[in-house]
Protein backbone atom coordinates (compact mmCIF):
# COMPACT_ATOMS: atom_id res chain seq x y z
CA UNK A 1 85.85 59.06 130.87
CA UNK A 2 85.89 55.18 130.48
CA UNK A 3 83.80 54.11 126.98
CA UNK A 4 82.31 51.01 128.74
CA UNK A 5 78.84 51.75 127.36
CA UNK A 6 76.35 54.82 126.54
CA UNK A 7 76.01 57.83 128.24
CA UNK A 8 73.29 58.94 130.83
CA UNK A 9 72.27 62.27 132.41
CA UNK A 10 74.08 61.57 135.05
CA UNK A 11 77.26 61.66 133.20
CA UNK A 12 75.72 64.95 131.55
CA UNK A 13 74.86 66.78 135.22
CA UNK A 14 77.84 65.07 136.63
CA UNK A 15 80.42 65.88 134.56
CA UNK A 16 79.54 67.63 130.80
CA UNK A 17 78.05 70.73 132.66
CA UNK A 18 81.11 71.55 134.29
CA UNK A 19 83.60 70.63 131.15
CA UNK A 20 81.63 72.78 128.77
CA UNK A 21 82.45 75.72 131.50
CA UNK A 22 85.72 74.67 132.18
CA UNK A 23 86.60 74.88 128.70
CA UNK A 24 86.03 79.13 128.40
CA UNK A 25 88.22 79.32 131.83
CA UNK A 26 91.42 76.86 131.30
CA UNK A 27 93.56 75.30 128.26
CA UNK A 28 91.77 71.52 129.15
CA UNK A 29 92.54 68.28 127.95
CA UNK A 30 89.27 65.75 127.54
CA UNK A 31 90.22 62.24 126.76
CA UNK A 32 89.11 58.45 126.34
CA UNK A 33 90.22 56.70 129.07
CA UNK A 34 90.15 53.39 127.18
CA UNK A 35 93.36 51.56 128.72
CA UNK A 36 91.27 52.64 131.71
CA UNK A 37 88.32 50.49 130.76
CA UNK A 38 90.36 47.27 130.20
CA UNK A 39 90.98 47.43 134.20
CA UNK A 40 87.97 45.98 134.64
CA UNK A 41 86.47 45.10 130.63
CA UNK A 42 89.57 43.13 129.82
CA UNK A 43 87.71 40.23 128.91
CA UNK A 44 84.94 42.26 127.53
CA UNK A 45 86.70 44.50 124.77
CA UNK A 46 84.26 43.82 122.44
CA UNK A 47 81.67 47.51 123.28
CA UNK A 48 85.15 49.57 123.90
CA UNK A 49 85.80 50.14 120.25
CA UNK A 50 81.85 51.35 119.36
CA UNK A 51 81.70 53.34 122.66
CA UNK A 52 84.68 55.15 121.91
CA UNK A 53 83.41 57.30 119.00
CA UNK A 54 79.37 57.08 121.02
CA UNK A 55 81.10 58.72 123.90
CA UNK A 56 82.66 61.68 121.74
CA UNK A 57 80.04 62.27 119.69
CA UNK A 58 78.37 62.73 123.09
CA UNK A 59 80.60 65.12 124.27
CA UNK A 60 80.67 67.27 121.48
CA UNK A 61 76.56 67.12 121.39
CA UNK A 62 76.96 68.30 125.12
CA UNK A 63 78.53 71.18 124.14
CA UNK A 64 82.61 70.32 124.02
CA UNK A 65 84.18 72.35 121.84
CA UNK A 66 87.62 71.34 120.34
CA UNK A 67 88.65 74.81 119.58
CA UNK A 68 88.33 75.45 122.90
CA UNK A 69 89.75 71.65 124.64
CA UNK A 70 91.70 69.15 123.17
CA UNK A 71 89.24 65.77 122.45
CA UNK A 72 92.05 62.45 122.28
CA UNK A 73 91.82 58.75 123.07
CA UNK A 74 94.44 57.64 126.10
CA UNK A 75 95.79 54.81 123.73
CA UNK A 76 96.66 57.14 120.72
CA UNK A 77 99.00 58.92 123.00
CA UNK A 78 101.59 56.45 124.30
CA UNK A 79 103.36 58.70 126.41
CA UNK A 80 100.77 57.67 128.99
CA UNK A 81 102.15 54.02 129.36
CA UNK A 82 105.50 55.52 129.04
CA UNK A 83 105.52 57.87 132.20
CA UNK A 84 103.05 55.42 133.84
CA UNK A 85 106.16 52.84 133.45
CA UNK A 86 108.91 54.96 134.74
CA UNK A 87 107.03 56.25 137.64
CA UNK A 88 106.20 52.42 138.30
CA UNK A 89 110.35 52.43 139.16
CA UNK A 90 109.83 55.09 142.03
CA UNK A 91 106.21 54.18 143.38
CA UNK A 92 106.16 52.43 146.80
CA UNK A 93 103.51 49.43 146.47
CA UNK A 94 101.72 50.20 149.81
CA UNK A 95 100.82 53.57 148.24
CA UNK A 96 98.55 51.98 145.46
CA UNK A 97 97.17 49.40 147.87
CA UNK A 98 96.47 52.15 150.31
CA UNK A 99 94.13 54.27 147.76
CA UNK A 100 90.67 53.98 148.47
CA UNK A 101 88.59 52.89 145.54
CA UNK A 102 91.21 49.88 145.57
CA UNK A 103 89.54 47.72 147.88
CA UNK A 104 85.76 49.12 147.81
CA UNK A 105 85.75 48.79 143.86
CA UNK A 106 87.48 45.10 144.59
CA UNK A 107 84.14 44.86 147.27
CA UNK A 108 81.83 46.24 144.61
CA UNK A 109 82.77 44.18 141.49
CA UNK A 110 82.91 40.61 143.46
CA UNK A 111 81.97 38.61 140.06
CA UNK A 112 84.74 40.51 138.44
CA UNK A 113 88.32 39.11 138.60
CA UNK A 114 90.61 42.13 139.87
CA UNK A 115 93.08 40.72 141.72
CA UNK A 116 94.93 42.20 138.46
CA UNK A 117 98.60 44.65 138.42
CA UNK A 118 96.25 46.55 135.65
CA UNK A 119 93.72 46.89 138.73
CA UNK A 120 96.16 47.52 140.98
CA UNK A 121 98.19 50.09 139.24
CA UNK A 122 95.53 52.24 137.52
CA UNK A 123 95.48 55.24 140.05
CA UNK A 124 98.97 55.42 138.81
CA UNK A 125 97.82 55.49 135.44
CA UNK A 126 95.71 58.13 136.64
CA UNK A 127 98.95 60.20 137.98
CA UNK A 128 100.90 59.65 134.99
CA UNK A 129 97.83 61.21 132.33
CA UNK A 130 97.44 64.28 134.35
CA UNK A 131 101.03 64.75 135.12
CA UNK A 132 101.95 63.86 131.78
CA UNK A 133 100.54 67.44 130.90
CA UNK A 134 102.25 68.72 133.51
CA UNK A 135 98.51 69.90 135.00
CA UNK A 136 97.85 72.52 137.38
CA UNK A 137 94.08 71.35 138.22
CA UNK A 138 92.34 68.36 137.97
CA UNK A 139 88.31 68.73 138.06
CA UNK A 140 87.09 65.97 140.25
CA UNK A 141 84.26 65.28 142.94
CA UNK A 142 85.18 64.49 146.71
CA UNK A 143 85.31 60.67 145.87
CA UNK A 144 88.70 61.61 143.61
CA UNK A 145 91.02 64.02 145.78
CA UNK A 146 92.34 60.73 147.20
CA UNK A 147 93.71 60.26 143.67
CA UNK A 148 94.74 63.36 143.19
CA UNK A 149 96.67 63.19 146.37
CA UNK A 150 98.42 60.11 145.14
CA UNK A 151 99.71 62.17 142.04
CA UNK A 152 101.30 64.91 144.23
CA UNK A 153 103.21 62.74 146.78
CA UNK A 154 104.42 60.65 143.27
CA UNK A 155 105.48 64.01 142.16
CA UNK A 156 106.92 64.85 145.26
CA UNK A 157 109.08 61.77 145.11
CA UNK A 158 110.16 62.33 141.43
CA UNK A 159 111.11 65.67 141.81
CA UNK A 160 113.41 64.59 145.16
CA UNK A 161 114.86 62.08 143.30
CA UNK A 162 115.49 63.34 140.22
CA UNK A 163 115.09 67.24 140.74
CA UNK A 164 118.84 67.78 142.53
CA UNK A 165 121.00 68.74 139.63
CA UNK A 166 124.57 68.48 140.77
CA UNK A 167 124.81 72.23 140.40
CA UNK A 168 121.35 73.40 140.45
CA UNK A 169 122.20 75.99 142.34
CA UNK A 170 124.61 77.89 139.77
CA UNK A 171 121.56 77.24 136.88
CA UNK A 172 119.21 78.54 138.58
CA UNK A 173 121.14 81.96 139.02
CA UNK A 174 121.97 81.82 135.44
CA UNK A 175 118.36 81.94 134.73
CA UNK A 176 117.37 84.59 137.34
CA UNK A 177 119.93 86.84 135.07
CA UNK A 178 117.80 85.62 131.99
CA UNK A 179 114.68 87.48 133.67
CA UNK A 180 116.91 91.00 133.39
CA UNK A 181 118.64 92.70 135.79
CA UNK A 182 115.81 94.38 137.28
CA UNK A 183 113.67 90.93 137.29
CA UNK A 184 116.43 88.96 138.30
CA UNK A 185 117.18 91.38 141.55
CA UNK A 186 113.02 91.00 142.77
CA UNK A 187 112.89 87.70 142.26
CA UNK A 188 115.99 87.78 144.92
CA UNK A 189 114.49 89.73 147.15
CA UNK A 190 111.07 88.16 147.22
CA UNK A 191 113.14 84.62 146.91
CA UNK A 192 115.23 86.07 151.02
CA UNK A 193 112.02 87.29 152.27
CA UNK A 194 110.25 83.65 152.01
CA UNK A 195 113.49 81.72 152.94
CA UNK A 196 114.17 83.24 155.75
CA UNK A 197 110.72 85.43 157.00
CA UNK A 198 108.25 82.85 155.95
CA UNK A 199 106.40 85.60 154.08
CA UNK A 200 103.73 83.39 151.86
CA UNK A 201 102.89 86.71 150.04
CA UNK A 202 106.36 86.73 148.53
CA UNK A 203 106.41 83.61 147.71
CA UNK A 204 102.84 84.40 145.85
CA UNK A 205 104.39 87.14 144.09
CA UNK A 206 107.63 85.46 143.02
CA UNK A 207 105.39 82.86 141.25
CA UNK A 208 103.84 85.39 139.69
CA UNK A 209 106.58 87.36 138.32
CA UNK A 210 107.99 83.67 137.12
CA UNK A 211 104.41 82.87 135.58
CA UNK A 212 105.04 86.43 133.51
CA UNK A 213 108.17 85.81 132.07
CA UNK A 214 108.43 85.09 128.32
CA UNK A 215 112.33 85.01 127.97
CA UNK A 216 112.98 82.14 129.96
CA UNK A 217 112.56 78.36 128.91
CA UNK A 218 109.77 76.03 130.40
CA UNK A 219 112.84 74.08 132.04
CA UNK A 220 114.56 77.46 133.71
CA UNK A 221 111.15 78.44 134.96
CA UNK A 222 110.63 75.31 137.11
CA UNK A 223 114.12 75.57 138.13
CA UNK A 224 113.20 78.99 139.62
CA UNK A 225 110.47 77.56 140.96
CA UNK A 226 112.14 74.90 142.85
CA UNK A 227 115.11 77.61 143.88
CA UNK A 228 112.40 79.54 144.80
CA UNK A 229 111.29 77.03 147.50
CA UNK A 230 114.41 76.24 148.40
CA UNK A 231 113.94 72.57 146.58
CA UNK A 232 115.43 71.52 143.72
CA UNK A 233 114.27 72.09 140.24
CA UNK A 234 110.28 71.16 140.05
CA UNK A 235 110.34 68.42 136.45
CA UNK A 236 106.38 67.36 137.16
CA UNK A 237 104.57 70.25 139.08
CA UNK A 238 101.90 69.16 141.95
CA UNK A 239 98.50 69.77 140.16
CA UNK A 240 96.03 70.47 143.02
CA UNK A 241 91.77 69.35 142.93
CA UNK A 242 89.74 71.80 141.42
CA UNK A 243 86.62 70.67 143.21
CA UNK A 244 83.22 70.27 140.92
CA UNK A 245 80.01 71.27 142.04
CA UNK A 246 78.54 67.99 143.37
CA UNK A 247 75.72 67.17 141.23
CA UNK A 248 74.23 63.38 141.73
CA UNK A 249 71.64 62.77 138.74
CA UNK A 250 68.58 60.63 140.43
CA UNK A 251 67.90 57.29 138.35
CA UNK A 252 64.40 56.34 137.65
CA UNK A 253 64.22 54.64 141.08
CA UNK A 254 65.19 57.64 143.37
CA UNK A 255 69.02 55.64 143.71
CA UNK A 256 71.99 57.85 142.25
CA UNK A 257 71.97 57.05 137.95
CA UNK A 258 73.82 54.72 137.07
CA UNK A 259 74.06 51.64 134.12
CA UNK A 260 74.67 49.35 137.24
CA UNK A 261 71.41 50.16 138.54
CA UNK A 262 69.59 49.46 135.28
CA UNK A 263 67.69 53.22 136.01
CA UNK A 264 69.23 55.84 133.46
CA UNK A 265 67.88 57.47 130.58
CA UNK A 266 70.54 57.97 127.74
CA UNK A 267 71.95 61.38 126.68
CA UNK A 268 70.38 60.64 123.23
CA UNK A 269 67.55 58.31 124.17
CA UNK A 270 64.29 58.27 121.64
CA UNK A 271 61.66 60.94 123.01
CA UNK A 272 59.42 57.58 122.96
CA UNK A 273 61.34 55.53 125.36
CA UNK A 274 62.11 59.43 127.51
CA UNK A 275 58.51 59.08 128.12
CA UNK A 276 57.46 55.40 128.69
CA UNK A 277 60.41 55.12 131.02
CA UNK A 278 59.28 58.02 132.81
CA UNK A 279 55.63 57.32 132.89
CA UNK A 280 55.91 54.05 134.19
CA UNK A 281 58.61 55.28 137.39
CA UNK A 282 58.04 54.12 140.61
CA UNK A 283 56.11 56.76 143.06
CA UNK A 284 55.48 56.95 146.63
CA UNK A 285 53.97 53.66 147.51
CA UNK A 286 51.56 55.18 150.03
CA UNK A 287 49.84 56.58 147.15
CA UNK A 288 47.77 53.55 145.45
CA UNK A 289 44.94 55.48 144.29
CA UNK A 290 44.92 59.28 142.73
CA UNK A 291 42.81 60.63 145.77
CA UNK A 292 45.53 58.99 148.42
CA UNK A 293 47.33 62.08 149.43
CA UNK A 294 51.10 61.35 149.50
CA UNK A 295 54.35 62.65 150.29
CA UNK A 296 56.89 63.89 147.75
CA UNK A 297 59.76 62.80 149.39
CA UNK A 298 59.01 59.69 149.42
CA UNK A 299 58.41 59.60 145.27
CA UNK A 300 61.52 59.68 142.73
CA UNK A 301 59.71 61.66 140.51
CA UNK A 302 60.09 64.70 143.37
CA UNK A 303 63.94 63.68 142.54
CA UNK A 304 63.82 64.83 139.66
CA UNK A 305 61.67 68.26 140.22
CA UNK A 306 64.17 69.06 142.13
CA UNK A 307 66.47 68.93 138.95
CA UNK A 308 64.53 70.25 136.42
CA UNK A 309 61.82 72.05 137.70
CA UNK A 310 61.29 76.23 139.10
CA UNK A 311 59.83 77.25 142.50
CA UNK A 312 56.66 77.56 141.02
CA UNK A 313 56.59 73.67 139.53
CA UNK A 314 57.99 72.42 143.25
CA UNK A 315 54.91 74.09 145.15
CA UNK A 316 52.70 72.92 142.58
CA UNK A 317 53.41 69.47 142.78
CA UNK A 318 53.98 69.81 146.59
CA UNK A 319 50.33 71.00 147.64
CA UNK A 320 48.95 68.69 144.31
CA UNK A 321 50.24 65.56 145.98
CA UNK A 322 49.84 66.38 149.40
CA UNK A 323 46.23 66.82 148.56
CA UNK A 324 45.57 64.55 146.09
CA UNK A 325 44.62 67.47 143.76
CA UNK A 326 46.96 65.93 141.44
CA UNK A 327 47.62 62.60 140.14
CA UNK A 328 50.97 60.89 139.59
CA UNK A 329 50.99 61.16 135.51
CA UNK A 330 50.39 64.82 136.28
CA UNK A 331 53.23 65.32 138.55
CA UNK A 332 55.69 63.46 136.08
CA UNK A 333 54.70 65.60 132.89
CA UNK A 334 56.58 68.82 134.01
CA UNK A 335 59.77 66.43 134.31
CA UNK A 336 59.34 65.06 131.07
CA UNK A 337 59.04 67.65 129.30
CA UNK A 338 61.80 69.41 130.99
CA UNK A 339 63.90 66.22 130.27
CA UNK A 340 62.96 66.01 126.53
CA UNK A 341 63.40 69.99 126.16
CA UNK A 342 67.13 69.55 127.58
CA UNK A 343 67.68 66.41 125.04
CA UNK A 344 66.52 68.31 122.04
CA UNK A 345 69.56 70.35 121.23
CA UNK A 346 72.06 67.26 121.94
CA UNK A 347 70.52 64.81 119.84
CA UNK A 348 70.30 67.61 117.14
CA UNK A 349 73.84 68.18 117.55
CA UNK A 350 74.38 63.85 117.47
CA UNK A 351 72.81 64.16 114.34
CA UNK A 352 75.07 66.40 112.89
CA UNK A 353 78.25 64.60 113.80
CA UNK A 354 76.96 60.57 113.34
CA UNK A 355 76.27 62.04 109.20
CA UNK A 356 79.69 63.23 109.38
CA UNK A 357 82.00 60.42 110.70
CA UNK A 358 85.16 61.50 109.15
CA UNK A 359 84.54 65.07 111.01
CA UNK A 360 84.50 63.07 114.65
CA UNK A 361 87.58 61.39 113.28
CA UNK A 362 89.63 64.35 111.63
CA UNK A 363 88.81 65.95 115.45
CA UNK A 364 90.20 63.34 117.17
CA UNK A 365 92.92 62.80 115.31
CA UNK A 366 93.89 66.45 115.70
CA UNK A 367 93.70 66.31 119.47
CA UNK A 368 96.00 63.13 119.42
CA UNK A 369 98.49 65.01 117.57
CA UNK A 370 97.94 68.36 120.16
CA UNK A 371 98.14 65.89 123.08
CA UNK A 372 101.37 64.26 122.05
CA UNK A 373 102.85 67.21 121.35
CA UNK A 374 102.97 68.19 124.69
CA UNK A 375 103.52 64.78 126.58
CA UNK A 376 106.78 64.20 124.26
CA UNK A 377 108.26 67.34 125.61
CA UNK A 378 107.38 66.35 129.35
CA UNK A 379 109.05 62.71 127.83
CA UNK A 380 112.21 64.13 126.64
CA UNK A 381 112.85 66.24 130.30
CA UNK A 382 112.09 62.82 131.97
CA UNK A 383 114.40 60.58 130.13
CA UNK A 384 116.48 63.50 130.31
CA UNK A 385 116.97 63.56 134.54
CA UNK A 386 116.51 59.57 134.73
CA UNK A 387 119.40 59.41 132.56
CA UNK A 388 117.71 57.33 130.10
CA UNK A 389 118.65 60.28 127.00
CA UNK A 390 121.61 58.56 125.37
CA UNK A 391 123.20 60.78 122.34
């Protein structure tokens, strides 16, 4: 995420849920995108440094757990400029104008200057922090797969350029023997049945057996991979979308939440401002007196029933408002309390970590040193096959 400012629900329904799930299901890396947020706060850098530590202590209030996912800020890992450089060298400038978001952010953020190469370039930013980690799935909503899609065909084109070892081949058969004989000798087999039957449940199994094997080094694996494929050796795997459940948090005015919109109510917003905010939302405008009947779709507040509330709320407030048996302020208590039940335990948490600064630091620091552990090794087999490793 990009610290540009505080966190919402939305972010929380959007994105926190599905982390704090993630987390018990894959090894997951969480990080400040803050080279991110200069794309378009480059002249604004003064909120970056504050929302940095805001925006962790909101994650871990949400529920992220760094035994469970590494926490780092992009910056304090500079192996993320470093890959993002050298895949610069390879990356075809039609592909970046091409993405998407390019040109509709560009449409979006008119009083914004972003005719920028930092504008430009950052979906290949993007590429170079996942594959930097050498990531099989990236969790994103529908509006991202384009991005993700970049990141494989930049893969794609590393791994052709750079993959063909001169005798790939005869390493790659040295490392089938480091499987054992009888390892070595399926992996054949299954490896002649995809090649030249086009059976994909070989090919399914091979990875599998490959995936099991503790005697061989990272580098042999993906050579076996590649072999296996009939490619040459795979250096930054293809990660693939893991789709998120799609989960748009209504704002106060019925549009989608967001800080643009001016209609969000903070992760850790004051029970006192939870309420006024949400006493004072708009309703259906058909409804100017409390025995107008009205209709719930036309209201925000029904929004946000359909968030928070149970079956029995939703008919409740559907026959209530319908008939005018119930009045506005009565229809929006059920969703504040609701909203001020699931705040509780967060701003608890907050509480915990804002007394303890040094903890949110000693975490963070720990996660830097976790993250850069593994992008130096993805480094060093770069510079290795671009023949920039001099000894």
């Amino acid at each position: 995420m990009r610290p540009t400012g505080k966190l919402h629900l939305g972010h929380y329904h959007g994105v926190l849920k599905n982390w704090v799930q993630l987390q018990h299901h894959y090894e997951c890396f969480f990080f400040v995108a803050d080279w991110h947020a200069l794309t378009t706060e480059y002249d604004n850098t003064a909120k970056i440094g504050a929302s940095v530590w805001d925006m962790v202590i909101d994650w871990l209030a949400s529920g992220v757990n760094p035994g469970s996912a590494k926490i780092f800020i992009q910056s304090r890992v500079p192996e993320h400029a470093e890959l993002h450089l050298l895949l610069s060298m390879i990356t075809p400038l039609g592909w970046l104008e091409r993405v998407p978001t390019y040109k509709d952010q560009q449409e979006k953020l008119k009083e914004k200057d972003l005719s920028t190469y930092g504008f430009l370039g950052y979906p290949l930013l993007q590429s170079a922090d996942i594959l930097v980690y050498k990531a099989g799935q990236v969790p994103v909503g529908e509006d991202q797969v384009a991005h993700i899609e970049l990141t494989r065909e930049v893969a794609r084109r590393f791994n052709h350029i750079y993959g063909r070892e001169s005798d790939f081949e005869e390493k790659a058969e040295v490392a089938a023997k480091k499987m054992g004989k009888k390892n070595a000798k399926l992996y054949a087999d299954l490896r002649r049945k995809y090649q030249e039957q086009g059976d994909d449940e070989a090919l399914h199994t091979a990875r599998a057996l490959l995936e099991a094997q503790q005697n061989i080094t990272l580098g042999d694996r993906e050579r076996l991979f590649g072999y296996l494929e009939g490619g040459g050796r795979i250096i930054l795997p293809e990660p693939q979308p893991l789709l998120t459940p799609a989960s748009k948090m209504p704002g106060l005015d019925g549009q989608k939440m967001s800080k643009s919109y001016g209609n969000t109510i903070s992760l850790r917003e004051e029970p006192e401002m939870v309420e006024k905010k949400m006493r004072t939302m708009p309703t259906d405008p058909a409804r100017v007196r409390k025995t107008d009947p009205g209709d719930p779709a036309k209201c925000p507040v029904w929004q946000l029933h359909e968030v928070y509330s149970n079956d029995e709320t939703k008919a409740w407030v559907q026959e209530g408002c319908k008939s005018a048996g119930i009045g506005c302020i009565d229809c929006k208590q059920p969703v504040i309390e609701a909203v001020l039940k699931e705040q509780a335990p967060m701003r608890e948490r907050a509480e915990e970590f804002i007394a303890k600064p040094q903890l949110v630091r000693s975490i963070v620091n720990e996660g830097c040193e976790a993250a850069r552990d593994v992008a130096r090794k993805t480094l060093e087999e770069v510079r290795q096959v671009m023949g920039l490793e001099y000894r």
